[in-house]
N, C-alpha and C. Protein backbone atom coordinates (compact mmCIF):
# COMPACT_ATOMS: atom_id res chain seq x y z
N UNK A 1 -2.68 -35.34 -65.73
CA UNK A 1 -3.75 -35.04 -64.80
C UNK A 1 -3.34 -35.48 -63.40
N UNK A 2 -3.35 -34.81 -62.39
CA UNK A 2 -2.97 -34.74 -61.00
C UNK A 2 -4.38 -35.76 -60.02
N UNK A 3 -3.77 -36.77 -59.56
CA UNK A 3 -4.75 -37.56 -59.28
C UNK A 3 -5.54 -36.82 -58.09
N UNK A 4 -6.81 -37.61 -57.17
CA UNK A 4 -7.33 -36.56 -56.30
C UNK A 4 -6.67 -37.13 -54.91
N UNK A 5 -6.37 -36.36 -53.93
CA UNK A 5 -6.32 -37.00 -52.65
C UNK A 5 -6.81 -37.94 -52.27
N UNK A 6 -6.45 -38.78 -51.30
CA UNK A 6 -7.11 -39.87 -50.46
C UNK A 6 -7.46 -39.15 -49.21
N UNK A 7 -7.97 -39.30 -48.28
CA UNK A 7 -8.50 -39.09 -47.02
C UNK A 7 -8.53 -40.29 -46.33
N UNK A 8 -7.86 -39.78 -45.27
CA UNK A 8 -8.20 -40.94 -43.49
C UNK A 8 -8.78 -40.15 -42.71
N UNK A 9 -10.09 -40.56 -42.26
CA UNK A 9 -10.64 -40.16 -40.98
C UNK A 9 -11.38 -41.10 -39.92
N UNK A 10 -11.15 -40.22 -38.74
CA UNK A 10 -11.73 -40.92 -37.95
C UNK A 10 -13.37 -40.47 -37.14
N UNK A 11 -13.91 -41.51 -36.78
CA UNK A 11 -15.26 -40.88 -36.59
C UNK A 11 -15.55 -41.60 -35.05
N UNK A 12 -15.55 -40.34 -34.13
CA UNK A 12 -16.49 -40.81 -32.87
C UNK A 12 -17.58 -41.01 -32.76
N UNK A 13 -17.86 -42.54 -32.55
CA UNK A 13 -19.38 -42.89 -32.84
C UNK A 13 -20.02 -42.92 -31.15
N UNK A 14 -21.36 -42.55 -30.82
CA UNK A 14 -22.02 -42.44 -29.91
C UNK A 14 -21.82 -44.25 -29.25
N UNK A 15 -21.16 -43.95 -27.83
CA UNK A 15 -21.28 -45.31 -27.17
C UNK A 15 -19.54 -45.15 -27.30
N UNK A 16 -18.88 -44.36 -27.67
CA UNK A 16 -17.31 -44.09 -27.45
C UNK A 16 -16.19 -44.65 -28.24
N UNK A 17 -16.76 -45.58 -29.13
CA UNK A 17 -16.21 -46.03 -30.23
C UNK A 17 -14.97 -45.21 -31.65
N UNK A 18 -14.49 -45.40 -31.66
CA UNK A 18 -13.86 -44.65 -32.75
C UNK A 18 -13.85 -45.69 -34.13
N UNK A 19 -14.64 -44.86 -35.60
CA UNK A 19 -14.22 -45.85 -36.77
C UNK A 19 -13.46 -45.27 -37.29
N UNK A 20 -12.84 -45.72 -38.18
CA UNK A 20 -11.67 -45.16 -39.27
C UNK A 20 -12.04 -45.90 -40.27
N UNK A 21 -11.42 -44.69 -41.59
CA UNK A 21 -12.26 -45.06 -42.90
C UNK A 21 -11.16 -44.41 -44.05
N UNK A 22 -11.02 -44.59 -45.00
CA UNK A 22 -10.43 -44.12 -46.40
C UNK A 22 -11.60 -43.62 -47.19
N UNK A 23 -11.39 -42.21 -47.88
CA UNK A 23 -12.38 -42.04 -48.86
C UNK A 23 -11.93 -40.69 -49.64
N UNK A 24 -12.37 -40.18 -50.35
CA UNK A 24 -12.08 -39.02 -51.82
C UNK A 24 -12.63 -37.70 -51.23
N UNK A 25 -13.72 -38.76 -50.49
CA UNK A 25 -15.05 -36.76 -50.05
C UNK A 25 -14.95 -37.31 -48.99
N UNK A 26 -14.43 -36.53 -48.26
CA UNK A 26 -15.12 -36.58 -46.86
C UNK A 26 -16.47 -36.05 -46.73
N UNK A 27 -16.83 -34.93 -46.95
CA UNK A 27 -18.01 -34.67 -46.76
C UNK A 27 -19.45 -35.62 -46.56
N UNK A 28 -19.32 -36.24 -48.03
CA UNK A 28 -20.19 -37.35 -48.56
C UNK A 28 -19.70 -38.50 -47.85
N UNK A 29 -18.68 -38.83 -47.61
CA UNK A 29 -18.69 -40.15 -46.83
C UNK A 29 -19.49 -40.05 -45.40
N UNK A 30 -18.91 -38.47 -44.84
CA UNK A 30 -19.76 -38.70 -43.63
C UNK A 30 -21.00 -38.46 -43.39
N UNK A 31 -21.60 -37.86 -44.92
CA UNK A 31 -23.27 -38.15 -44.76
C UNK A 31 -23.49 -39.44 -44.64
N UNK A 32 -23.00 -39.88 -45.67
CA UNK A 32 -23.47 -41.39 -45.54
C UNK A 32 -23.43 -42.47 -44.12
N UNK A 33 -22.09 -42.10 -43.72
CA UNK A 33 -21.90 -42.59 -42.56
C UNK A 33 -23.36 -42.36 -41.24
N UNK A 34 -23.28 -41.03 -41.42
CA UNK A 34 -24.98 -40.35 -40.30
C UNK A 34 -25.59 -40.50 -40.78
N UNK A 35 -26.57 -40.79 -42.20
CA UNK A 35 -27.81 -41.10 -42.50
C UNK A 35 -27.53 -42.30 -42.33
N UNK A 36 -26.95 -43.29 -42.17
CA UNK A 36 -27.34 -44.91 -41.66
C UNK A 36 -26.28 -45.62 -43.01
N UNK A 37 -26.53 -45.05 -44.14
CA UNK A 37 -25.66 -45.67 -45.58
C UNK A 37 -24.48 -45.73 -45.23
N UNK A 38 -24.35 -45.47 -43.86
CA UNK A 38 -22.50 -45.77 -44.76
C UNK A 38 -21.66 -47.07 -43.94
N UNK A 39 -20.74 -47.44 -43.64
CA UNK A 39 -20.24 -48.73 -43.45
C UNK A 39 -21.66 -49.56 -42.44
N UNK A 40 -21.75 -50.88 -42.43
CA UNK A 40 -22.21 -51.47 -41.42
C UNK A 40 -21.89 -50.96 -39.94
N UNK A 41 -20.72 -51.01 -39.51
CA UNK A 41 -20.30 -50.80 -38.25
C UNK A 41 -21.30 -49.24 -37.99
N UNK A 42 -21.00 -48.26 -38.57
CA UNK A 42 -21.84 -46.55 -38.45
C UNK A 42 -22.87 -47.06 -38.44
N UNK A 43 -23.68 -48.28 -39.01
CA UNK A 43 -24.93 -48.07 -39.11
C UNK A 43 -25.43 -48.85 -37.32
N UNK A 44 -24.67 -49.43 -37.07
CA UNK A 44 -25.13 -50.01 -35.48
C UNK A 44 -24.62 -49.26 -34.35
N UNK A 45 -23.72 -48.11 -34.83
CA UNK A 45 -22.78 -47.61 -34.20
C UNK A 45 -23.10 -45.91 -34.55
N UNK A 46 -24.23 -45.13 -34.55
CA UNK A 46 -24.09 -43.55 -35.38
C UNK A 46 -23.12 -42.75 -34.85
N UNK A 47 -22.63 -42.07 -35.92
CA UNK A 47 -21.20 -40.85 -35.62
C UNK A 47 -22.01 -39.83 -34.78
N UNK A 48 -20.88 -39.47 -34.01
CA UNK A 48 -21.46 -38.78 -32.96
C UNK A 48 -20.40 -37.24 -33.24
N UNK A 49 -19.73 -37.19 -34.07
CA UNK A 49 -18.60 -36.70 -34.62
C UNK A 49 -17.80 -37.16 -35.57
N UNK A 50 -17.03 -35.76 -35.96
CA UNK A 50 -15.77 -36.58 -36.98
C UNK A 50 -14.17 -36.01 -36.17
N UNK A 51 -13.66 -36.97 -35.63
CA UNK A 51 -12.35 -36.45 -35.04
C UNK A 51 -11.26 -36.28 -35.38
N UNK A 52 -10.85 -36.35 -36.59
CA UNK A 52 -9.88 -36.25 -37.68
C UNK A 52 -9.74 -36.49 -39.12
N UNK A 53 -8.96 -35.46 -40.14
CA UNK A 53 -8.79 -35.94 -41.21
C UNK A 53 -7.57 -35.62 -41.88
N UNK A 54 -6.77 -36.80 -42.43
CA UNK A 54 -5.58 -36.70 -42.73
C UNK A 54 -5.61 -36.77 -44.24
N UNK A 55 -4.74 -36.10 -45.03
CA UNK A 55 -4.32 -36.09 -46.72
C UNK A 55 -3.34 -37.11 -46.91
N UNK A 56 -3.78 -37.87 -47.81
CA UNK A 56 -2.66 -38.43 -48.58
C UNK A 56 -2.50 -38.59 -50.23
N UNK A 57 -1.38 -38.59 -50.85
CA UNK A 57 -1.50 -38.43 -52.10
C UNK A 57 -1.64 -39.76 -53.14
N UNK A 58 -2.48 -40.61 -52.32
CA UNK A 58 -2.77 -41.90 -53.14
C UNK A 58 -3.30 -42.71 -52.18
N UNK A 59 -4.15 -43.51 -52.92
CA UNK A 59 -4.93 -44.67 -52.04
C UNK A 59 -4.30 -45.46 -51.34
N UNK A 60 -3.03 -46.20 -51.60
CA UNK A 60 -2.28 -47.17 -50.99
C UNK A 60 -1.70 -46.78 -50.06
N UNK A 61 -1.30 -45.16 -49.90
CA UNK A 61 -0.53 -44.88 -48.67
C UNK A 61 -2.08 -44.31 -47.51
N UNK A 62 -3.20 -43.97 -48.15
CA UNK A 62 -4.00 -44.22 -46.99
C UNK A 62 -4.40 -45.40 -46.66
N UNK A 63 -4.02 -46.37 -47.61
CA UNK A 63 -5.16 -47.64 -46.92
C UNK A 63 -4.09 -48.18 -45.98
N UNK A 64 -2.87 -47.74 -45.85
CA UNK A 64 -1.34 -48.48 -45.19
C UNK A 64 -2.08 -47.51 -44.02
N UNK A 65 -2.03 -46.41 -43.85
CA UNK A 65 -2.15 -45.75 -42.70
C UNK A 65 -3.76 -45.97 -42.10
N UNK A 66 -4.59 -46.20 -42.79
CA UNK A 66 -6.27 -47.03 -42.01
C UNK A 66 -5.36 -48.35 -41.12
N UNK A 67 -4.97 -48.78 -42.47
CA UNK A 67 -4.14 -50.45 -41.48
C UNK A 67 -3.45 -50.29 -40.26
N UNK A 68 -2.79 -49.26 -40.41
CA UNK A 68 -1.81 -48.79 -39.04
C UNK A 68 -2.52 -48.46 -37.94
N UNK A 69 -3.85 -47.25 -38.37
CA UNK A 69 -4.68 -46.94 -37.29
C UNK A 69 -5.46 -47.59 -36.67
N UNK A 70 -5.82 -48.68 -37.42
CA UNK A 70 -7.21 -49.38 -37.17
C UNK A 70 -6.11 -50.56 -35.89
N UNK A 71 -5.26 -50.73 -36.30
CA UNK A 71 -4.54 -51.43 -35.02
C UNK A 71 -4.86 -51.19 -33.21
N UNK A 72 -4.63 -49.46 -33.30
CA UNK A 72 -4.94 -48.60 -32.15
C UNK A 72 -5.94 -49.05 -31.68
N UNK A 73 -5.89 -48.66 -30.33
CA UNK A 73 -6.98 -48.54 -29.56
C UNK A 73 -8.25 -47.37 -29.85
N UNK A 74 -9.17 -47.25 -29.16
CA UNK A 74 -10.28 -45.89 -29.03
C UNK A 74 -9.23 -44.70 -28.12
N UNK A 75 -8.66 -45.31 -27.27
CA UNK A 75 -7.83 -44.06 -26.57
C UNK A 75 -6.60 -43.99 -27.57
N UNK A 76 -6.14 -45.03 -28.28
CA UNK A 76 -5.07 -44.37 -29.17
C UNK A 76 -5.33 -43.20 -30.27
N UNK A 77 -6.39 -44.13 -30.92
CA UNK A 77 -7.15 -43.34 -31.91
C UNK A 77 -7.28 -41.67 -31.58
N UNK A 78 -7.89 -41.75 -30.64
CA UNK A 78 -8.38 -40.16 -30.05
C UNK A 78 -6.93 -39.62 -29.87
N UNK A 79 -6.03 -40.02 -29.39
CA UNK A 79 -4.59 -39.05 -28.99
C UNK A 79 -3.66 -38.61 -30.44
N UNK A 80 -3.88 -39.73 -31.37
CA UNK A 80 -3.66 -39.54 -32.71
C UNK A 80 -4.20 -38.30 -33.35
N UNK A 81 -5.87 -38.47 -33.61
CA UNK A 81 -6.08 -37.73 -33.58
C UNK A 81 -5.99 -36.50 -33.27
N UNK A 82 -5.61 -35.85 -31.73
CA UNK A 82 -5.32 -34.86 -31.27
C UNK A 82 -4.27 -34.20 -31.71
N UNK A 83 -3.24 -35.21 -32.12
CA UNK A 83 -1.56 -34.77 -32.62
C UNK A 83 -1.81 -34.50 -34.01
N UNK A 84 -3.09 -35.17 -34.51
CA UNK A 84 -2.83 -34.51 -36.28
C UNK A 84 -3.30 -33.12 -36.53
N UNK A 85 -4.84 -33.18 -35.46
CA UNK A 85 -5.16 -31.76 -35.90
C UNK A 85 -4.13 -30.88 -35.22
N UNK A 86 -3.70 -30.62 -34.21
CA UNK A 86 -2.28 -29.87 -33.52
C UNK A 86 -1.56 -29.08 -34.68
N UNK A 87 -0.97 -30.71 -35.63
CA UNK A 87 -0.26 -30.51 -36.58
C UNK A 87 -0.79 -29.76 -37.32
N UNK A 88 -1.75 -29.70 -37.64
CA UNK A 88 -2.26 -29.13 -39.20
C UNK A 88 -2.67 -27.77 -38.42
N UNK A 89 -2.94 -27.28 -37.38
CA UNK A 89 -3.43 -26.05 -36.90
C UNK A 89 -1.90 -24.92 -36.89
């Protein structure tokens, strides 16, 4: 059985913030994230967007790449962003 993807994304939260997150659904994570359920930080912080989402084929190599991103800045974050979707377009 073929395990499921991991997901990294990032979310522009209102007030200019960028979060980054690991998860299976994006979809459902980012309800949760905008109805208030989802991390603490989204809930003081609401997504104002979602600015990227990257595939990976296992949890450990997204949670290495959250670790990597979450280093960045809000202006790193966002230029990252820009170069992944680029990529994938």
């Amino acid at each position: 059985m073929k395990a499921k993807p991991w997901f990294l994304y990032l979310i522009e939260c209102r007030g200019g913030s960028v979060y980054t997150g690991i998860t299976v659904d994006i979809v459902a994570r980012y309800a949760a994230h905008a109805s208030g359920k989802g991390a603490r930080y989204t809930r003081s912080h609401p997504p104002a967007r979602l600015l990227a989402v990257v595939e990976y084929p296992d949890r450990s190599r997204a949670a290495q790449a959250e670790h990597d991103v979450k280093t960045l800045s809000a202006a790193e974050k966002r230029a990252y962003a820009l170069t992944v979707t680029l990529a994938a377009a």
